[in-house]
N, C-alpha and C. Protein backbone atom coordinates (compact mmCIF):
# COMPACT_ATOMS: atom_id res chain seq x y z
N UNK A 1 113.62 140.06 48.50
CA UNK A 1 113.52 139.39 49.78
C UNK A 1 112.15 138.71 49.91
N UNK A 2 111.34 139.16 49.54
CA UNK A 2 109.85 138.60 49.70
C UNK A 2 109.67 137.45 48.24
N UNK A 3 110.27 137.44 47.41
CA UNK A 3 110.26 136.52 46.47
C UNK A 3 110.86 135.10 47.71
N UNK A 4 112.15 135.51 48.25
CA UNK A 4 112.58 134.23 48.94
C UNK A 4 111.76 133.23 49.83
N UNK A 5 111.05 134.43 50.72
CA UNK A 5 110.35 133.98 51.71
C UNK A 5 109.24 132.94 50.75
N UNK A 6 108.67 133.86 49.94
CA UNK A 6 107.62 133.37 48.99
C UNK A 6 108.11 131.70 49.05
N UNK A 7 109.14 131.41 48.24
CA UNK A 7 109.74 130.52 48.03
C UNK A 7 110.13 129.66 49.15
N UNK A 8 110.42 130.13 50.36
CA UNK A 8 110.42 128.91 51.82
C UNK A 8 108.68 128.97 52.63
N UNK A 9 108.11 129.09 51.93
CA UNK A 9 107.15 129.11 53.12
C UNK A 9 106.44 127.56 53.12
N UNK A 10 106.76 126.57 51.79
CA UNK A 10 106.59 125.55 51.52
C UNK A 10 106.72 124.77 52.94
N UNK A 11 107.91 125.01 52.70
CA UNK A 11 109.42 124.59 53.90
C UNK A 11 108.98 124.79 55.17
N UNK A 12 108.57 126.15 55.25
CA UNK A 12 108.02 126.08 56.94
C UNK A 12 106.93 125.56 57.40
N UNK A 13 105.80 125.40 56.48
CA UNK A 13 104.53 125.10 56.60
C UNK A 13 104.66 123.55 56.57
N UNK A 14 105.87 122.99 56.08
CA UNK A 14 105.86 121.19 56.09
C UNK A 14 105.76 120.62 57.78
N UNK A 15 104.68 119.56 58.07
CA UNK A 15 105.27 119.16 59.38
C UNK A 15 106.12 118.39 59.56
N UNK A 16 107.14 118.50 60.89
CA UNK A 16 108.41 117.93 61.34
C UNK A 16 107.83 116.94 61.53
N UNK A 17 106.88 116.11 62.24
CA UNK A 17 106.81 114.93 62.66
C UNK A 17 107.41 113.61 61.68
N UNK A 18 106.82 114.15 60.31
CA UNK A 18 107.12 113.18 58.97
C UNK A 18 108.36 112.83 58.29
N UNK A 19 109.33 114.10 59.47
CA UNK A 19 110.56 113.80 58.83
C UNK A 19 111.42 112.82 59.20
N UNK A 20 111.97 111.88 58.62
CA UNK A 20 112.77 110.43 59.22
C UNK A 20 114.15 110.90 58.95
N UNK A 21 115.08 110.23 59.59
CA UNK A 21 116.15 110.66 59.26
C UNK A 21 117.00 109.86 58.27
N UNK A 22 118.03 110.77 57.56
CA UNK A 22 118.55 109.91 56.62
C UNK A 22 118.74 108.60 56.23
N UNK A 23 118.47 107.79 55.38
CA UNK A 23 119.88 106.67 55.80
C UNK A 23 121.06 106.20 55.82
N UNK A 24 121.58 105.98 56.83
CA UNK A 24 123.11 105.99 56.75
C UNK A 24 123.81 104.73 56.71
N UNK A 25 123.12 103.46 56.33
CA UNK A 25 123.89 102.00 55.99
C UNK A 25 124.69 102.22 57.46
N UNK A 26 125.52 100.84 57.62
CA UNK A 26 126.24 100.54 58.55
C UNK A 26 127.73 100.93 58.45
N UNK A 27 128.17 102.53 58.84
CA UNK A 27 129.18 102.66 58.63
C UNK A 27 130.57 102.60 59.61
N UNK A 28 131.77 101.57 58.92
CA UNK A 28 132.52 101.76 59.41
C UNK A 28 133.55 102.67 59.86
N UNK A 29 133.76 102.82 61.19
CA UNK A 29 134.59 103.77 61.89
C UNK A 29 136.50 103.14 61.61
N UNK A 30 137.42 104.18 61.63
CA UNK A 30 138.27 104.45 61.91
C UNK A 30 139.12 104.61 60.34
N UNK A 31 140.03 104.00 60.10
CA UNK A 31 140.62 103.99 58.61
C UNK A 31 141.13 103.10 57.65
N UNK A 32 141.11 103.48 56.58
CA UNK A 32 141.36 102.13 55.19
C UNK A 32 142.54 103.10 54.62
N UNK A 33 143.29 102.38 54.55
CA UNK A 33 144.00 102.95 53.79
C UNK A 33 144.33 102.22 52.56
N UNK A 34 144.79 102.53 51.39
CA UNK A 34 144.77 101.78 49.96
C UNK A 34 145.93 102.59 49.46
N UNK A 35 147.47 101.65 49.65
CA UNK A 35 147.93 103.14 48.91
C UNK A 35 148.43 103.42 49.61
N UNK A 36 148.64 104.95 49.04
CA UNK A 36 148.78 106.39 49.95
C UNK A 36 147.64 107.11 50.18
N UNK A 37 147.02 106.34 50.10
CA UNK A 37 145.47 107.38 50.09
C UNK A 37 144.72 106.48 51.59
N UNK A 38 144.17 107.70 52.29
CA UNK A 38 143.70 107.26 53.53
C UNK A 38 142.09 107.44 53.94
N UNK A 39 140.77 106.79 54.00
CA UNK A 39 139.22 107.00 53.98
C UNK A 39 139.10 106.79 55.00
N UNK A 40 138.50 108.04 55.72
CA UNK A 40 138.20 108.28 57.39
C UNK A 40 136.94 107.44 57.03
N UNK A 41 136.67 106.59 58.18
CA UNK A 41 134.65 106.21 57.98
C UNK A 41 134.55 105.51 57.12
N UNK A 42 134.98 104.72 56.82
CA UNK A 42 134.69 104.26 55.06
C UNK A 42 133.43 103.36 54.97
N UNK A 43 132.86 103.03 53.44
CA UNK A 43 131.79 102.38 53.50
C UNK A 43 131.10 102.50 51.93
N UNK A 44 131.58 101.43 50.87
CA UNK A 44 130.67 101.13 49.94
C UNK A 44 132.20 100.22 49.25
N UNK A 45 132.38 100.58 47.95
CA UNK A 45 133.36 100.33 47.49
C UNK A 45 134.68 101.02 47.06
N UNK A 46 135.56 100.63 47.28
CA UNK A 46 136.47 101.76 46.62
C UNK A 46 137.65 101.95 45.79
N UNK A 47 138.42 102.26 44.80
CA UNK A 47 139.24 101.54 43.59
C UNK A 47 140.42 101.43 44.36
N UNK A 48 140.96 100.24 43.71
CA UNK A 48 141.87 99.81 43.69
C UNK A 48 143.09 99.86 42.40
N UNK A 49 144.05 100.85 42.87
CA UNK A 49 145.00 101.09 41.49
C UNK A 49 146.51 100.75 41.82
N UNK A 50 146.77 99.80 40.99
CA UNK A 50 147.85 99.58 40.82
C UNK A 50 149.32 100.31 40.44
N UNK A 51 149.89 100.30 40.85
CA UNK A 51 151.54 100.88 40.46
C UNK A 51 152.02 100.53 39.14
N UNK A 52 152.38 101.27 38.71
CA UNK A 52 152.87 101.17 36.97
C UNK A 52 153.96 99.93 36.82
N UNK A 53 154.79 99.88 38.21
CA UNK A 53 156.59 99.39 37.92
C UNK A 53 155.95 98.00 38.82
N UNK A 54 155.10 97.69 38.89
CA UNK A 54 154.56 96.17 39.75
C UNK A 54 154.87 95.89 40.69
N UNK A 55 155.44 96.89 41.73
CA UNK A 55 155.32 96.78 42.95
C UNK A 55 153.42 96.76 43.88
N UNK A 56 153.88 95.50 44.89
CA UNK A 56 152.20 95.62 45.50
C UNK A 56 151.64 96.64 45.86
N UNK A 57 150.20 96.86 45.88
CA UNK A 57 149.99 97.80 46.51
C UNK A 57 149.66 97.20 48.59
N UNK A 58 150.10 98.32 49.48
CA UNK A 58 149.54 97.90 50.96
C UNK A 58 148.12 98.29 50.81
N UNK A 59 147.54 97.44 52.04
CA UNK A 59 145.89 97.63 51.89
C UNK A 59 145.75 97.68 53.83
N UNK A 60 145.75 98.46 54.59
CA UNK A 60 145.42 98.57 56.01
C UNK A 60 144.70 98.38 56.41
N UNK A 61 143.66 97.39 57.33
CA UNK A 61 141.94 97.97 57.53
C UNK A 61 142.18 98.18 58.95
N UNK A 62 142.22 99.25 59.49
CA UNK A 62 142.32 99.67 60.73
C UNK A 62 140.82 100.76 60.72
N UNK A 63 139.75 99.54 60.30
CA UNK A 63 138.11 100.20 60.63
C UNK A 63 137.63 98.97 61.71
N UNK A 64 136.41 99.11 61.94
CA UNK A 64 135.56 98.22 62.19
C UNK A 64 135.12 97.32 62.11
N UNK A 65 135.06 96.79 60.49
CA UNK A 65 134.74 95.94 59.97
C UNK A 65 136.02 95.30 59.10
N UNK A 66 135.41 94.29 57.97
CA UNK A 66 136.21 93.62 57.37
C UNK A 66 135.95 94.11 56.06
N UNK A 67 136.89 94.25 55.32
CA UNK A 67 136.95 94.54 54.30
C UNK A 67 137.57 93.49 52.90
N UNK A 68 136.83 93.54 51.83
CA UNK A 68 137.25 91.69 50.57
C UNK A 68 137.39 93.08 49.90
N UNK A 69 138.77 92.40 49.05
CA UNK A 69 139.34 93.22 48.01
C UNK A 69 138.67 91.98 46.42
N UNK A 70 137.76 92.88 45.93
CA UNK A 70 137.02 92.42 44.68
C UNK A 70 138.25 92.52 43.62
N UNK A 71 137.90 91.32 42.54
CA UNK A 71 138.40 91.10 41.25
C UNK A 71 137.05 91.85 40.16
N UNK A 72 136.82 91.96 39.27
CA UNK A 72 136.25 92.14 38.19
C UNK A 72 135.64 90.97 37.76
N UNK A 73 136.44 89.51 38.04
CA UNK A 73 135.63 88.48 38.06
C UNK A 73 134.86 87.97 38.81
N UNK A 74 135.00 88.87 40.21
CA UNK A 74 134.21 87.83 41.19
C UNK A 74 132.95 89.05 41.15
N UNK A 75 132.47 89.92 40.72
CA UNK A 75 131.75 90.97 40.53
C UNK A 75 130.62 90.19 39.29
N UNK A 76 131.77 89.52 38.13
CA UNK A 76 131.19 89.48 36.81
C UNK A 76 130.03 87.79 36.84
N UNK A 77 130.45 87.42 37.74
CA UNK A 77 129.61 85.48 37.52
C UNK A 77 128.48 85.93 38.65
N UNK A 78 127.37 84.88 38.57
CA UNK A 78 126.64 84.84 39.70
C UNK A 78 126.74 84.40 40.91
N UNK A 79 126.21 84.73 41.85
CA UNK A 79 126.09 84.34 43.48
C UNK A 79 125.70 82.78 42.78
N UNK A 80 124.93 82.40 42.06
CA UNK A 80 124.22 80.80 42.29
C UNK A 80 125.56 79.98 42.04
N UNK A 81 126.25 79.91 40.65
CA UNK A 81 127.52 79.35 40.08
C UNK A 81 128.83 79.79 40.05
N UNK A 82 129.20 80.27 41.40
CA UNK A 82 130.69 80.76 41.07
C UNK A 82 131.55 80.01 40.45
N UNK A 83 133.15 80.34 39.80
CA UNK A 83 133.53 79.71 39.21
C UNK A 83 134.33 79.00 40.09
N UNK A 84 135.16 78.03 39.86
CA UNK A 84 135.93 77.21 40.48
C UNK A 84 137.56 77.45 40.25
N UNK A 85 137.56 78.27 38.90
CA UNK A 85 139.37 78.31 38.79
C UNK A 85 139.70 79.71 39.48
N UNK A 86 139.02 80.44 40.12
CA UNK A 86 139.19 81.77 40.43
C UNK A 86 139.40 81.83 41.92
N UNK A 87 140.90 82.36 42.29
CA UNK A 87 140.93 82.30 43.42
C UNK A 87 139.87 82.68 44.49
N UNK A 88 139.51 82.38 45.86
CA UNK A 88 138.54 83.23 46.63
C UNK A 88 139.16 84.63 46.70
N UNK A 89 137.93 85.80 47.09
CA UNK A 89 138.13 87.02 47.51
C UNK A 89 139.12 86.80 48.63
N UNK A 90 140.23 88.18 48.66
CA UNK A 90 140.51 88.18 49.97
C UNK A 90 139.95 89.01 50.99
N UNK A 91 139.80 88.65 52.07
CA UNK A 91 139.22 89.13 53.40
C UNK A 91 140.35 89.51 54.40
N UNK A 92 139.79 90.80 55.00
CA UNK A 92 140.60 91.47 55.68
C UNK A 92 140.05 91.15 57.06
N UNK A 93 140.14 91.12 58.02
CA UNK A 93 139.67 91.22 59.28
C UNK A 93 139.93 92.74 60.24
N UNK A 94 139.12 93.23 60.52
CA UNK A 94 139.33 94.32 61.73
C UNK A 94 141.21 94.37 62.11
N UNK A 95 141.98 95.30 61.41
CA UNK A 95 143.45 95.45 62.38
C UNK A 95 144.14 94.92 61.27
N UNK A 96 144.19 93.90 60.43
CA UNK A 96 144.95 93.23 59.41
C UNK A 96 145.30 94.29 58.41
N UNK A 97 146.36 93.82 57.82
CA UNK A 97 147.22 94.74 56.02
C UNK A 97 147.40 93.49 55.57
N UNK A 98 148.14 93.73 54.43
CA UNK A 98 148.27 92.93 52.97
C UNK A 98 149.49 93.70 52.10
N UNK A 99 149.64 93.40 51.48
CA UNK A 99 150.28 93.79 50.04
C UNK A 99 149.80 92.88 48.99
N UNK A 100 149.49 93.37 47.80
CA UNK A 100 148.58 92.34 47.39
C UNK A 100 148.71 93.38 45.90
N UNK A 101 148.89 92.23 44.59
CA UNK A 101 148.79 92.83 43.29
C UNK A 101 147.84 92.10 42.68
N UNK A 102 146.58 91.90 42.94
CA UNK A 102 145.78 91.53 42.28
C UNK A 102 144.80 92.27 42.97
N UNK A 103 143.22 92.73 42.40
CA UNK A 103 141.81 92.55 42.65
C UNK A 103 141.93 94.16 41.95
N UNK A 104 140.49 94.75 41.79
CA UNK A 104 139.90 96.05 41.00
C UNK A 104 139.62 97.19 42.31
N UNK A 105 138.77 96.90 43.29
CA UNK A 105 138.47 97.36 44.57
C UNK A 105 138.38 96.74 45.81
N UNK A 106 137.83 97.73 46.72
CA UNK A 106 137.85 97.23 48.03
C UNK A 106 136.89 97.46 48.78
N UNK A 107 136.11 96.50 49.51
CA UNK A 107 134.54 96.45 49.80
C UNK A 107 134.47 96.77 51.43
N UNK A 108 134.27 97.48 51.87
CA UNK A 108 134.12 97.70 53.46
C UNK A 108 132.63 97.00 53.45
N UNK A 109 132.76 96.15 54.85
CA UNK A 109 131.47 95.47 55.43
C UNK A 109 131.34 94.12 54.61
């Protein structure tokens, strides 16, 4: 027991003032669904997997924000020269679905 303490007294002796709080990026509220799979809160990127027999997959954004379902190509060229034969990302708006058999993931914000 005194080894532990030993070991927090770091901890207690730190002052609170210095502590900031996490960061938590701008996260969207309510749900994405991809699938059958459903992300309370969602917020970064997230995969996109296709069905074996080529049926679409649905894509829900019933969050906050808008969500672009990424290709692998639009990931792979630069912001300065995008390409021109590559369709645009699609964009979801706040409340919108899809069915959709193309792109790798799905970008909240």
């Amino acid at each position: 027991m005194n080894r532990i303490r030993t070991l927090l007294v770091p901890l207690a002796n730190r002052p609170h003032a210095d502590a900031s709080p996490p960061p938590t990026g701008h996260l969207a509220s309510g749900f994405l669904t991809i699938g059958t799979t459903t992300y309370i809160d969602p917020h970064g990127i997230y995969p996109l997997d296709h069905r074996s027999d080529g049926t679409p997959t649905v894509i829900i954004n019933d969050t906050t924000h808008p969500i672009t379902i990424l290709t692998e190509s639009n990931r792979s060229h630069p912001a300065t020269a995008p390409p021109t034969d590559l369709p645009p990302p699609l964009v979801l708006a706040p409340g919108e679905r899809t069915e959709t058999r193309r792109g790798d993931g799905v970008r909240v914000g």
